[in-house]
Structures are given as C-alpha cells and as structure tokens.
C-alpha atoms as a PDB file:
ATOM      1  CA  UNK A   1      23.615  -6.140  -3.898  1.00  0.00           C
ATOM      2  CA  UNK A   2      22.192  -4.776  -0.753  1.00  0.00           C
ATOM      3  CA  UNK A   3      18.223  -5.374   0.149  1.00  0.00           C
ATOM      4  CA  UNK A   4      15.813  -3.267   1.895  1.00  0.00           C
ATOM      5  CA  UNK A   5      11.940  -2.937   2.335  1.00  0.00           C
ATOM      6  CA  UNK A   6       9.546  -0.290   4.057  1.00  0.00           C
ATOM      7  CA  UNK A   7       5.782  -0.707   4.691  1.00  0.00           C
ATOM      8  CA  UNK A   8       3.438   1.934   6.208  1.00  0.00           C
ATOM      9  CA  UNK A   9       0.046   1.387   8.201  1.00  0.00           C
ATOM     10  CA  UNK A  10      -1.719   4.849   6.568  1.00  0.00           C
ATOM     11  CA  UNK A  11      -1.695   8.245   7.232  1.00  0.00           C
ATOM     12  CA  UNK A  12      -4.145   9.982   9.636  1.00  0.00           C
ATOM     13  CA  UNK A  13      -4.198  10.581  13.450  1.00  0.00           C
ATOM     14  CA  UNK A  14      -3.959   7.951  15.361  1.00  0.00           C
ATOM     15  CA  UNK A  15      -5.536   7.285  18.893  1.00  0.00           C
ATOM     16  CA  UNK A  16      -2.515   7.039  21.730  1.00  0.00           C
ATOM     17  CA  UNK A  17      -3.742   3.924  22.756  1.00  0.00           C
ATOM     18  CA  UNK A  18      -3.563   2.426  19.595  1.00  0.00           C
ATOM     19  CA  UNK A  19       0.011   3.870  18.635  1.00  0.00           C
ATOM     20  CA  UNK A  20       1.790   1.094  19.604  1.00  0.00           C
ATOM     21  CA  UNK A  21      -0.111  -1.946  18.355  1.00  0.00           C
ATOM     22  CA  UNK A  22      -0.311  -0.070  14.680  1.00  0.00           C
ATOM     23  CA  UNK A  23       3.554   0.607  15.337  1.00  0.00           C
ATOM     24  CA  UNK A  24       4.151  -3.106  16.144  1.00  0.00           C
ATOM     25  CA  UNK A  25       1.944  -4.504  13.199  1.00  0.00           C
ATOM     26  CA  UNK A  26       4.310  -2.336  10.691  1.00  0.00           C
ATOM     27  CA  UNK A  27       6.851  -4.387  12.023  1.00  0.00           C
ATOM     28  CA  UNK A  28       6.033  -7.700  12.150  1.00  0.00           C
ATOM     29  CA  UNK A  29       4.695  -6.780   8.349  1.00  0.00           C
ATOM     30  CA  UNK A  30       8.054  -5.433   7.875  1.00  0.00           C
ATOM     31  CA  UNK A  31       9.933  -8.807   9.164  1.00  0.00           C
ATOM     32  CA  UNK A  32       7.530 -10.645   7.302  1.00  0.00           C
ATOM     33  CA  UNK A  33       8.833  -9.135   3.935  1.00  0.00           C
ATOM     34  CA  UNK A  34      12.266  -8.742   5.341  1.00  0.00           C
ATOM     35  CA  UNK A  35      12.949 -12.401   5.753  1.00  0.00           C
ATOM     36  CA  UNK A  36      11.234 -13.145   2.054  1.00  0.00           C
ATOM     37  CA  UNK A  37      14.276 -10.812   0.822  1.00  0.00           C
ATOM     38  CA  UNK A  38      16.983 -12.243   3.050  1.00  0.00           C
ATOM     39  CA  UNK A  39      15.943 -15.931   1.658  1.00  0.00           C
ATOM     40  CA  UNK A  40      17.196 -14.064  -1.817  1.00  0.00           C
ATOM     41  CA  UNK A  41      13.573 -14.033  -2.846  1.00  0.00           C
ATOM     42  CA  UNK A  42      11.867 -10.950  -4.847  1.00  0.00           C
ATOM     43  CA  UNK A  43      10.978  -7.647  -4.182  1.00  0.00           C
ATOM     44  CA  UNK A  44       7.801  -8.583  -6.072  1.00  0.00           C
ATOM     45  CA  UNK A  45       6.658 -11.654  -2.651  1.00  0.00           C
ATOM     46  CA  UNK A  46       8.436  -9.324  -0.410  1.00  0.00           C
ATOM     47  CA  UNK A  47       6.117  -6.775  -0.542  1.00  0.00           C
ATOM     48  CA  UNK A  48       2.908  -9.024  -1.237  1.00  0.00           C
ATOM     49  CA  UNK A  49       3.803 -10.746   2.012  1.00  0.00           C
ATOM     50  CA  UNK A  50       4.236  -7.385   4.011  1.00  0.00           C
ATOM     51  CA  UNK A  51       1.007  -6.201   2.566  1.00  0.00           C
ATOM     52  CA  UNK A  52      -0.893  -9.523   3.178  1.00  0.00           C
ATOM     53  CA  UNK A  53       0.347  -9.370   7.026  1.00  0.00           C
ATOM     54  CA  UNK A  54      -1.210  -5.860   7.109  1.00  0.00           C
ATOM     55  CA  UNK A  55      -4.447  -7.030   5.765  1.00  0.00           C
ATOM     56  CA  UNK A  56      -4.998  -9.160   7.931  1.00  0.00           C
ATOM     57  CA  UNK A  57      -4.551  -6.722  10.721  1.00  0.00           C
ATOM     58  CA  UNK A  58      -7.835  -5.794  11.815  1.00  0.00           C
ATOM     59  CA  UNK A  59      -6.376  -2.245  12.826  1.00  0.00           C
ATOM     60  CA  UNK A  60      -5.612  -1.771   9.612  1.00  0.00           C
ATOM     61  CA  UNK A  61      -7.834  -0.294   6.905  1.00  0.00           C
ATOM     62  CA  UNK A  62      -7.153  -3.170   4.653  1.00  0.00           C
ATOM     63  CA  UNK A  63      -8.659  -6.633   4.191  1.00  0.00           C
ATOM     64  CA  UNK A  64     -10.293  -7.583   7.570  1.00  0.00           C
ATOM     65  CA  UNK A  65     -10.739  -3.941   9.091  1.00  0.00           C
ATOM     66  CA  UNK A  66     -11.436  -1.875   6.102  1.00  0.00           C
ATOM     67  CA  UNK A  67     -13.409   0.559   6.916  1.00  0.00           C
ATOM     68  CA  UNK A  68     -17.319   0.651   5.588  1.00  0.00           C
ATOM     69  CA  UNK A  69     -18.786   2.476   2.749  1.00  0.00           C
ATOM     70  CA  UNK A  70     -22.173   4.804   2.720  1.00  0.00           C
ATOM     71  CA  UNK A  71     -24.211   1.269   2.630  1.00  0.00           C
ATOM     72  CA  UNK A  72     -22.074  -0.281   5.760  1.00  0.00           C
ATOM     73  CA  UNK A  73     -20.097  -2.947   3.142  1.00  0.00           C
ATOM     74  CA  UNK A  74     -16.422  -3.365   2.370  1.00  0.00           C
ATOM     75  CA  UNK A  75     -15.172  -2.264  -1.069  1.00  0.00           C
ATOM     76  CA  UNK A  76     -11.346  -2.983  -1.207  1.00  0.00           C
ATOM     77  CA  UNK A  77      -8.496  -1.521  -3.905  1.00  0.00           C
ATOM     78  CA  UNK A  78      -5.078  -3.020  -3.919  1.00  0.00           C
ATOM     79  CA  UNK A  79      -2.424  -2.895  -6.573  1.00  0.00           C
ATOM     80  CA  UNK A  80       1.159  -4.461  -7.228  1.00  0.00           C
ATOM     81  CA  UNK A  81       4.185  -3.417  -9.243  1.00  0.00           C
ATOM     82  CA  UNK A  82       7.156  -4.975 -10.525  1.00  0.00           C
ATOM     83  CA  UNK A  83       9.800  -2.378 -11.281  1.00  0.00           C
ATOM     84  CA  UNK A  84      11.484  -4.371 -13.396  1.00  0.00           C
ATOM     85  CA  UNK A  85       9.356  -5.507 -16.068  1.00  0.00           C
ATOM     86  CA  UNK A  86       6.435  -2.149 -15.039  1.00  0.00           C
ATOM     87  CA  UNK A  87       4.104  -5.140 -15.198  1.00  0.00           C
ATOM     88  CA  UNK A  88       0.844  -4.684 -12.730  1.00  0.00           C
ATOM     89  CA  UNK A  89      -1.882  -5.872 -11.565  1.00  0.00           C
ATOM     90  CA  UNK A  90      -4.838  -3.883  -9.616  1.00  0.00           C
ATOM     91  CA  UNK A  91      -8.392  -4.579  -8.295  1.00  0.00           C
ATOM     92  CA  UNK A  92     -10.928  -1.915  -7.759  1.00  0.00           C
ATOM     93  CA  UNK A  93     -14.019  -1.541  -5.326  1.00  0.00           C
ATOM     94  CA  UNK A  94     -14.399  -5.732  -5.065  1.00  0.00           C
ATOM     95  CA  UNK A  95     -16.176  -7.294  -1.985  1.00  0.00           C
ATOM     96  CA  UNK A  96     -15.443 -10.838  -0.487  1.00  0.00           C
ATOM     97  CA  UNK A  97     -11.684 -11.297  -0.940  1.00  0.00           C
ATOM     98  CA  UNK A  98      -9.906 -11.837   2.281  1.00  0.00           C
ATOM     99  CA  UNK A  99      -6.899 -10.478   0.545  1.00  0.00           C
ATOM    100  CA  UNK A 100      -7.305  -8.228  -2.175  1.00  0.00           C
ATOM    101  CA  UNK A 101      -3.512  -7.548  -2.845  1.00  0.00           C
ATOM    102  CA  UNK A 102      -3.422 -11.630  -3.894  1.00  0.00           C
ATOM    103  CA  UNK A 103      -5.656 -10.745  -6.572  1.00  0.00           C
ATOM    104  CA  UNK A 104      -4.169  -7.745  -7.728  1.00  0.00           C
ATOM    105  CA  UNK A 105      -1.043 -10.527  -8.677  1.00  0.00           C
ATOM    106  CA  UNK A 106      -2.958 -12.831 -10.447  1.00  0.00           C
ATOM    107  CA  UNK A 107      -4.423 -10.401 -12.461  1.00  0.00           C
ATOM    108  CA  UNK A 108      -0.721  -8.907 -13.410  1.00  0.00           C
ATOM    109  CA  UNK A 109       0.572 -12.503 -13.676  1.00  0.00           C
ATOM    110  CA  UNK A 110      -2.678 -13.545 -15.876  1.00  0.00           C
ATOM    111  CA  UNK A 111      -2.591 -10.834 -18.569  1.00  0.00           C
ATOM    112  CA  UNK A 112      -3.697  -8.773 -20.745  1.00  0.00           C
ATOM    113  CA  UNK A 113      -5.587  -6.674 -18.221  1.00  0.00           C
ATOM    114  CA  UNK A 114      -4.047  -4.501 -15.238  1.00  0.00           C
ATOM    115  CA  UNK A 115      -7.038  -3.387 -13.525  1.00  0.00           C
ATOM    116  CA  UNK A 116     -10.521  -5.118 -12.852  1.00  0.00           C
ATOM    117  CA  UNK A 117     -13.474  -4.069 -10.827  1.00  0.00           C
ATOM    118  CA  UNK A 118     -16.332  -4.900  -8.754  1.00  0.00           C
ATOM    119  CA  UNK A 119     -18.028  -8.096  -9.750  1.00  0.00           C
ATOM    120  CA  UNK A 120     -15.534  -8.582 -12.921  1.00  0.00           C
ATOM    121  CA  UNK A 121     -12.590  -8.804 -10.116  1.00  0.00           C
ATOM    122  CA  UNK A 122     -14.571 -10.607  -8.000  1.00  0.00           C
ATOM    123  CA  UNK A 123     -15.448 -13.323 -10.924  1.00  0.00           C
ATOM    124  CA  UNK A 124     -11.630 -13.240 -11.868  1.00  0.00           C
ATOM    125  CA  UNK A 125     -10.925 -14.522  -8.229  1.00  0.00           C
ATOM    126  CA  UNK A 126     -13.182 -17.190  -8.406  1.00  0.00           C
ATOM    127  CA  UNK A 127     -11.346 -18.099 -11.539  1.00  0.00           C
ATOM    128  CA  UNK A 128      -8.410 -18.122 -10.606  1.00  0.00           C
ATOM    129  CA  UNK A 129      -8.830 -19.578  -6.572  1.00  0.00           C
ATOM    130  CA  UNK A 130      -8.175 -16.459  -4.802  1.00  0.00           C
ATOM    131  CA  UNK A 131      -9.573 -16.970  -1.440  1.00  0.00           C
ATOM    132  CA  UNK A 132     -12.874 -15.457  -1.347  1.00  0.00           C
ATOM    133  CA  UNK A 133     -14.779 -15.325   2.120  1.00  0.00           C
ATOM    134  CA  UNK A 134     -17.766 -13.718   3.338  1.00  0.00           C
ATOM    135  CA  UNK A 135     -17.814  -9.791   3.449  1.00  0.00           C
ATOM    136  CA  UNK A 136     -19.316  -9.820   6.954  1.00  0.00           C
ATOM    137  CA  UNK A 137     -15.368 -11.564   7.926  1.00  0.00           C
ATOM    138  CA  UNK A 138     -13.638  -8.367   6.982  1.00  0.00           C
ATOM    139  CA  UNK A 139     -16.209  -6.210   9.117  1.00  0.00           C
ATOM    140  CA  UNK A 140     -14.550  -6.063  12.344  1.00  0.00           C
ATOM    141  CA  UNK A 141     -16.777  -5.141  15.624  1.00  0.00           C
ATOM    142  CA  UNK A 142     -15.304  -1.687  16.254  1.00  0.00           C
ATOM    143  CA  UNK A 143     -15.935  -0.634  12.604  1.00  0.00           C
ATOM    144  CA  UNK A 144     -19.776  -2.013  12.439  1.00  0.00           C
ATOM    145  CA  UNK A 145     -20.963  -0.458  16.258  1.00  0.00           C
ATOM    146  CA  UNK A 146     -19.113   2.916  15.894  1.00  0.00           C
ATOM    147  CA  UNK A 147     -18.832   3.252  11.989  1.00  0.00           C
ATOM    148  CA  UNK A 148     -16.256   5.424  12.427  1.00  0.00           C
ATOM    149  CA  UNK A 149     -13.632   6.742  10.577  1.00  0.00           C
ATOM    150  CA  UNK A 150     -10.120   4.343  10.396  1.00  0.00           C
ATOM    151  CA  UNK A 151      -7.442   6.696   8.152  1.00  0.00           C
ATOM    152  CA  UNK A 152      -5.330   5.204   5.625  1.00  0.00           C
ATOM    153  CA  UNK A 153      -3.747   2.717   3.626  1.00  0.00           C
ATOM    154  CA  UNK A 154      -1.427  -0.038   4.026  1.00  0.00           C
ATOM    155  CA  UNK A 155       1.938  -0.587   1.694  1.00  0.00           C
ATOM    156  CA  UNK A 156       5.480  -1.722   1.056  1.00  0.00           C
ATOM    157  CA  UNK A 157       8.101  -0.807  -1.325  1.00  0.00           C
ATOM    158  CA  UNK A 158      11.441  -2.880  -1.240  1.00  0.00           C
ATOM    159  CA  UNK A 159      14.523  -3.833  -3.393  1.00  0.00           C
ATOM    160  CA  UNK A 160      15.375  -7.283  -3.645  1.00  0.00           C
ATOM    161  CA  UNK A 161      19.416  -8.938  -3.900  1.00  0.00           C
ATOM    162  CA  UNK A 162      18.612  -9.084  -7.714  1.00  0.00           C
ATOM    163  CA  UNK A 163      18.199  -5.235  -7.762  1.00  0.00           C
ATOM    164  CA  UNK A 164      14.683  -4.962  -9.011  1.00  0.00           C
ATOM    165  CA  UNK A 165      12.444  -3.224  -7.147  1.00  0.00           C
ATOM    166  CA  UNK A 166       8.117  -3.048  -6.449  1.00  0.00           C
ATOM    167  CA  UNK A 167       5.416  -1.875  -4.258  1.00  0.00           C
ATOM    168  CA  UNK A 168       2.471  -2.692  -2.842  1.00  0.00           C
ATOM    169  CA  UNK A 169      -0.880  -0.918  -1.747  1.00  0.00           C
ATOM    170  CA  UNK A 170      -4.207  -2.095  -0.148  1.00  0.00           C
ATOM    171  CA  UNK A 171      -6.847   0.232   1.117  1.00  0.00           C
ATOM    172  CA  UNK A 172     -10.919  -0.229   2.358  1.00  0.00           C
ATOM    173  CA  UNK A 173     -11.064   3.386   1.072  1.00  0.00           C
ATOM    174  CA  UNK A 174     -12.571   6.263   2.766  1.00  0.00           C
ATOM    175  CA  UNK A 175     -14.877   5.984   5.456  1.00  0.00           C
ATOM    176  CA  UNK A 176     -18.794   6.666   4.590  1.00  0.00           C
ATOM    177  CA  UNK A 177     -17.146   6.649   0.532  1.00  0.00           C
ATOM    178  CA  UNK A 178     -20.322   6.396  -2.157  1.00  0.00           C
ATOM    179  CA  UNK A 179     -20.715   2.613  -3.257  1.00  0.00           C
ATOM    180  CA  UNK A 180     -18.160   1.761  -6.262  1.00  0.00           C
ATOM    181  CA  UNK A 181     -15.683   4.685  -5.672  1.00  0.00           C
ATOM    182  CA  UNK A 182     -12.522   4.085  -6.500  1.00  0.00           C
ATOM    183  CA  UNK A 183      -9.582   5.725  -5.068  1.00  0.00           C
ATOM    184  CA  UNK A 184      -6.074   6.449  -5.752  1.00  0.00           C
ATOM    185  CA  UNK A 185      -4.261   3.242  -4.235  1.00  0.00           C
ATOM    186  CA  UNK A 186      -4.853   0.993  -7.408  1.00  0.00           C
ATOM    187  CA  UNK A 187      -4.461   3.798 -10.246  1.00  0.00           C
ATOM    188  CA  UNK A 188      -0.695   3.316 -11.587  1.00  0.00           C
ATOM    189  CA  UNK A 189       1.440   6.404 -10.650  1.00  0.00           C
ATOM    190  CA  UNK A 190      -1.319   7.396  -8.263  1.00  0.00           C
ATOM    191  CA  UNK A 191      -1.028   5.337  -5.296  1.00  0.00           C
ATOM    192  CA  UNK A 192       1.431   2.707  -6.189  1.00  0.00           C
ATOM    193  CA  UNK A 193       4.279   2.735  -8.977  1.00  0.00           C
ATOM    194  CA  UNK A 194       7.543   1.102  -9.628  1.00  0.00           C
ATOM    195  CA  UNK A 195      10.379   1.588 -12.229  1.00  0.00           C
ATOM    196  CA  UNK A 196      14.180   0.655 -12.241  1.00  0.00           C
ATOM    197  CA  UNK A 197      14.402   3.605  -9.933  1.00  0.00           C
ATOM    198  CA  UNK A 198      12.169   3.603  -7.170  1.00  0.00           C
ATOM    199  CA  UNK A 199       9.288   2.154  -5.575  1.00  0.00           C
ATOM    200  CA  UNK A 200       6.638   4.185  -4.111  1.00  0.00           C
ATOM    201  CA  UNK A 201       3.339   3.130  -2.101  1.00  0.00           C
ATOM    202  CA  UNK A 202       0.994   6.236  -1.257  1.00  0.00           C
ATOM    203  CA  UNK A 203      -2.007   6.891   1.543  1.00  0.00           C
ATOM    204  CA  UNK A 204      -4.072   9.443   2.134  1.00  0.00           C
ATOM    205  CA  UNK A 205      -6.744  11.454   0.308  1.00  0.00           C
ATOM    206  CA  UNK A 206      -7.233   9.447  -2.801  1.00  0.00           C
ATOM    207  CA  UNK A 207      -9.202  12.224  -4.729  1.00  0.00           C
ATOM    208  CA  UNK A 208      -5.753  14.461  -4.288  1.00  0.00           C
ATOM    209  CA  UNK A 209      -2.854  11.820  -4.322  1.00  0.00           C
ATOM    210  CA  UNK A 210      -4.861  11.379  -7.937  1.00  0.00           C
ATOM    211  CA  UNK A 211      -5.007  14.823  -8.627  1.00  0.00           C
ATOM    212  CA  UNK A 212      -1.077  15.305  -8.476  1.00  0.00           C
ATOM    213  CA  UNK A 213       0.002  11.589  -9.554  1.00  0.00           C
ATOM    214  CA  UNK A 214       2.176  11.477  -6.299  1.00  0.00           C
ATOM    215  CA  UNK A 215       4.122   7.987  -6.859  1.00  0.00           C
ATOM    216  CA  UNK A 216       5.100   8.900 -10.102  1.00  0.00           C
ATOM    217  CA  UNK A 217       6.007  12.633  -9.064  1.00  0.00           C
ATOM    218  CA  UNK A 218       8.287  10.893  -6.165  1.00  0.00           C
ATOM    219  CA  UNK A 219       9.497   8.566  -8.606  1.00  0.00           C
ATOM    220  CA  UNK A 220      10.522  11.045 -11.102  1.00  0.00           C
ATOM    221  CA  UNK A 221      12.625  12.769  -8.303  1.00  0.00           C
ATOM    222  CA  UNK A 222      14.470   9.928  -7.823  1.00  0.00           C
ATOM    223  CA  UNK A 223      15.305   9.816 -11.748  1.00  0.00           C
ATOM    224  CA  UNK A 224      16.433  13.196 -11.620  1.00  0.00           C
ATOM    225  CA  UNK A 225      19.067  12.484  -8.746  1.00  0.00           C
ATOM    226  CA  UNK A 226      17.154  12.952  -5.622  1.00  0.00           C
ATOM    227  CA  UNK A 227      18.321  10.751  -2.864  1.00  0.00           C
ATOM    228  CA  UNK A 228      15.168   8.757  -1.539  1.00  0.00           C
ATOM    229  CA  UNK A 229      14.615  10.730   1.667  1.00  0.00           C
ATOM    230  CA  UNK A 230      14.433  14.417  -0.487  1.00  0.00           C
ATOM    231  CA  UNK A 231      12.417  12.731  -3.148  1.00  0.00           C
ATOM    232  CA  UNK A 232       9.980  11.782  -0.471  1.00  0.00           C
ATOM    233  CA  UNK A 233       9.741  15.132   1.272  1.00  0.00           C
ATOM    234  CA  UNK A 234       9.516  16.906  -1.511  1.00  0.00           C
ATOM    235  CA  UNK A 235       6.860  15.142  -2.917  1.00  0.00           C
ATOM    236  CA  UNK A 236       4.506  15.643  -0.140  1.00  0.00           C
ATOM    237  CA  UNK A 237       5.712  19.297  -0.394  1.00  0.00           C
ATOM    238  CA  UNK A 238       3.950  19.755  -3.934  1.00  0.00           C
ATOM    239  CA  UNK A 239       0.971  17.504  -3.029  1.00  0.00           C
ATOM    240  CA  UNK A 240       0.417  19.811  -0.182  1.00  0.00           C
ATOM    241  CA  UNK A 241       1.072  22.959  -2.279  1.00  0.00           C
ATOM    242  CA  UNK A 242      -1.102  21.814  -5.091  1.00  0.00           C
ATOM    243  CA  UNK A 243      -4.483  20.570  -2.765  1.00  0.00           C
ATOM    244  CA  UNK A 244      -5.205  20.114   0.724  1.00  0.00           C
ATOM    245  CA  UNK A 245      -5.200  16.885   1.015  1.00  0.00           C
ATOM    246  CA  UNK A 246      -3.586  14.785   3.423  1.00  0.00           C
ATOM    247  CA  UNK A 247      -1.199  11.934   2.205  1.00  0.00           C
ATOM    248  CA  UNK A 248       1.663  10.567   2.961  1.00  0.00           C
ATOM    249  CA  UNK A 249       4.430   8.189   1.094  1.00  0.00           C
ATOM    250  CA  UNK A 250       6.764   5.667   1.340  1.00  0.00           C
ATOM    251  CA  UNK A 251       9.707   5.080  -1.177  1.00  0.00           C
ATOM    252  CA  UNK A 252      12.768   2.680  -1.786  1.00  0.00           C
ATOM    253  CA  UNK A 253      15.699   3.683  -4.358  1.00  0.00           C
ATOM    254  CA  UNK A 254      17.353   1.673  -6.673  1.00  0.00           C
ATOM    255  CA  UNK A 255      20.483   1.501  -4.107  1.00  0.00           C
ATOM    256  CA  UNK A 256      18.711   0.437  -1.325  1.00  0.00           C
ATOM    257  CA  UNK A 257      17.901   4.095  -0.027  1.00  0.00           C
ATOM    258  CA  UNK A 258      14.798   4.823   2.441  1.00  0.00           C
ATOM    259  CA  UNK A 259      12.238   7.737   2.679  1.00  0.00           C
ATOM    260  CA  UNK A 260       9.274   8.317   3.799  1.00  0.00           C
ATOM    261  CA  UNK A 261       7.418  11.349   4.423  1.00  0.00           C
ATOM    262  CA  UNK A 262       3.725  12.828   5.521  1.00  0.00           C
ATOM    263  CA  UNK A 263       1.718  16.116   6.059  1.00  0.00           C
ATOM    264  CA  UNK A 264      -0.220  14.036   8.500  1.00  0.00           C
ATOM    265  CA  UNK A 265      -0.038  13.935  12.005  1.00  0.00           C
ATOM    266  CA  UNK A 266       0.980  10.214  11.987  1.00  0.00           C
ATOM    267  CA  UNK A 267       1.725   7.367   9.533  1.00  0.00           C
ATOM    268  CA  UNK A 268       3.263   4.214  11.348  1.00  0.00           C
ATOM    269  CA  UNK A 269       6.595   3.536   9.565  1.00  0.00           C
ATOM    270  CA  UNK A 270       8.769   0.369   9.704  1.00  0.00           C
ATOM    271  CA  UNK A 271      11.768   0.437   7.513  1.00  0.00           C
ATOM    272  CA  UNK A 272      14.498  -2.661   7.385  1.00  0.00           C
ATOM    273  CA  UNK A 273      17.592  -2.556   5.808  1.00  0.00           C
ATOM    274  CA  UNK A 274      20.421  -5.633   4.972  1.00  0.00           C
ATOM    275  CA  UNK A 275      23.059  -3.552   6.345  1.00  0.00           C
ATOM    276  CA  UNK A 276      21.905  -2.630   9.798  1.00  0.00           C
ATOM    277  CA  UNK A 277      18.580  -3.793   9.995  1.00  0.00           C
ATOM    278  CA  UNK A 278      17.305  -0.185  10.688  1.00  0.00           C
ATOM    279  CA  UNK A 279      14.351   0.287  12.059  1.00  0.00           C
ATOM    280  CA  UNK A 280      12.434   3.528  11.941  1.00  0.00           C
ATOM    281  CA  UNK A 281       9.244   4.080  13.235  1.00  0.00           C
ATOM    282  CA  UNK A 282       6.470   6.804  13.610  1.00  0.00           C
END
C-alpha cells in the first residue's frame, strides 16, 4: 500500500517577499510527516507532526504566530481525525498552549468528549501535561506592532502504509475576531474530516466553510467516485457559488490520490507522495 501526505500554510494573499519562506515551511512540514509515514507509522502522527512543524512557524497563523483577537490575545482551534475509527478530538478558542493540535489528540485519545473550549481545554491540558506556555510566547513581534491581518490556516491530510487515512487543522482565527469565537477549523465536517475515503483539512473564511460543511462536501465527492483532484475543485466551486467567502482545501483519497484547490489568490501547497516523492507547490 502506497503512502502520501499534503499540508497547506492557509489561504489568503501572500506578500512576495514572504512567498518563499511560507513555500519552504510547507515543506519541511511536509518532510516532517513524510518521513513519520515512510518509518510505516500512522496517518494519525503523520499529520500531527506536519501540523506541529507549522505551528511552530511563526509565519504561520497557528501556535506561535496566530494572529490576535479584538483584545490583542491568542485564541487557538485545532482538530484531528482518524479516518479509520472517525474518532476526534478538537479544542476551541484556548489560550497558552504552545501547540494546540497536541491537545486536540489527547482529548480524542481521552474520551468521551470531542471538543472542549476555552478554560475547560485549557484545564484538560494541564491534566493531561500538554505543554502550556505563556500567551505572550505565541505573540510574535510583527503581529503585536502592526496587528495586522495574517490569512489562514495550517493542515495535513495523508494516508498511511496501513491504508487509513486523517487530517489535521490549526488556526489563530481571524484577525481582530470577537473574544471566544470559534471558527470552522475544529467543527467536524467543517474544517477538518476524515472517513475510509478521504481526508480533508480546510482554510479560509470560517463563518462560510461552516455555512456549506466543505470537508464533508469534498469528502462526499470522493464517495461518489470523484478522483481527489475533481473532488477538490469542485468543492471550492459550490463554496464559492453558495457564499463569498474565501477558502481553500486540501484532500488525500483512499488510494493515495492528491488535490488541492482555492478561490484565493494563494495557499502554499506541499504535497509528497511514496511513488515519486512529488512535490507541488503554490
């Protein structure tokens, strides 16, 4: 069984200068998960790894560079997927974890609960010894001088040797966002979802991706015998017909097949495959 994994760095325009440094940081996320799956480990730490390398990216509006609500703080969401068994786990709006994805696994792995929030997620890390740090560490300079807009999200979808497949997504949210909102990156078949046919990771306008369940609409493409690069595409077609958001996606079939698409004018893309080791970037 062939192995593959794709990550993306969020939709939005992106500054020239910064193009390649956000195009090189999908890719050493990318290797990162890659080399989980080629030591015939899961889909499940392949994608937690790619999504932890992102976080800690500062250009990244994940973790350390999330971008700052209406009060100047960080509120993260992150969720995790296991295609396999559709078990999850998802935090919402929760300050202080250096890697919010991390706790989105121990919550799936702890049970009975898929989703916690704010100071119940952050008491659940504590718990459970999920690196907590200061929120000031995940303010980087740029983002407290300018407070400026940073688009997007950060994912990864792969498939693993064992054929199971999951996804990934972390997010700061939107920039100047109302204290506790909640967007679409941790909300099941919103922003992230994973089944025995594909794996999808979402970024964008939260409020919309919600308003059309976009994973799960790309994911039910795939069911009904779209190949993963039409299944993309055409999901971003109905999101786009349907609001006016902007959002893009990311998506991994149950045989290994890639797609990603975007009504965006960039999402950084790096895609890795057993069989050639493709690389495709945007």
């Amino acid at each position: 069984m062939g192995f593959s994994i794709i990550v993306h760095g969020g939709a939005g325009k992106i500054e020239a200068a910064s193009a390649p440094s956000r195009i090189a940081g999908c890719r050493a996320a990318a290797e990162t998960g890659y080399a989980v799956l080629e030591r015939n480990g899961s889909a499940l730490d392949a994608v937690q790894a790619a999504v932890v390398a992102l976080e800690n990216n500062p250009l990244f509006n994940a973790g350390t560079g999330s971008t700052l609500n209406r009060e100047g703080k960080v509120e993260n969401d992150a969720a995790i997927m296991d295609g396999a068994t559709l078990r999850a786990g998802a935090v919402a709006a929760v300050s202080g974890v250096r890697n919010p994805v991390k706790l989105a696994r121990k919550i799936m792995e702890a049970g009975p609960h898929i989703l916690l929030a704010g100071e119940g997620a952050h008491g659940f890390a504590r718990e459970h010894d999920v690196e907590l740090c200061d929120p000031a560490e995940l303010v980087v300079a740029a983002q407290r001088a300018h407070w400026e807009k940073e688009h997007g999200t950060v994912g990864a979808a792969a498939l693993d040797a064992h054929g199971h497949l999951a996804a990934a997504t972390s997010t700061g949210g939107v920039f100047d966002k109302l204290p506790g909102r909640v967007g679409d990156t941790p909300l099941l078949g919103c922003g992230t979802y994973a089944n025995e046919y594909a794996a999808v990771s979402c970024t964008g306008l939260g409020e919309d991706i919600m308003r059309v369940t976009l994973a799960r609409h790309a994911a039910y493409l795939v069911e009904q015998g779209a190949e993963a690069s039409s299944a993309a595409r055409e999901a971003i077609a109905y999101c786009s017909g349907k609001t006016r958001g902007e959002a893009g996606l990311i998506l991994v079939d149950r045989d290994g097949g890639l797609g990603f698409a975007r009504n965006s004018v960039n999402m950084p893309v790096c895609a890795m495959a057993d069989d050639a080791r493709v690389v495709l970037e945007i």
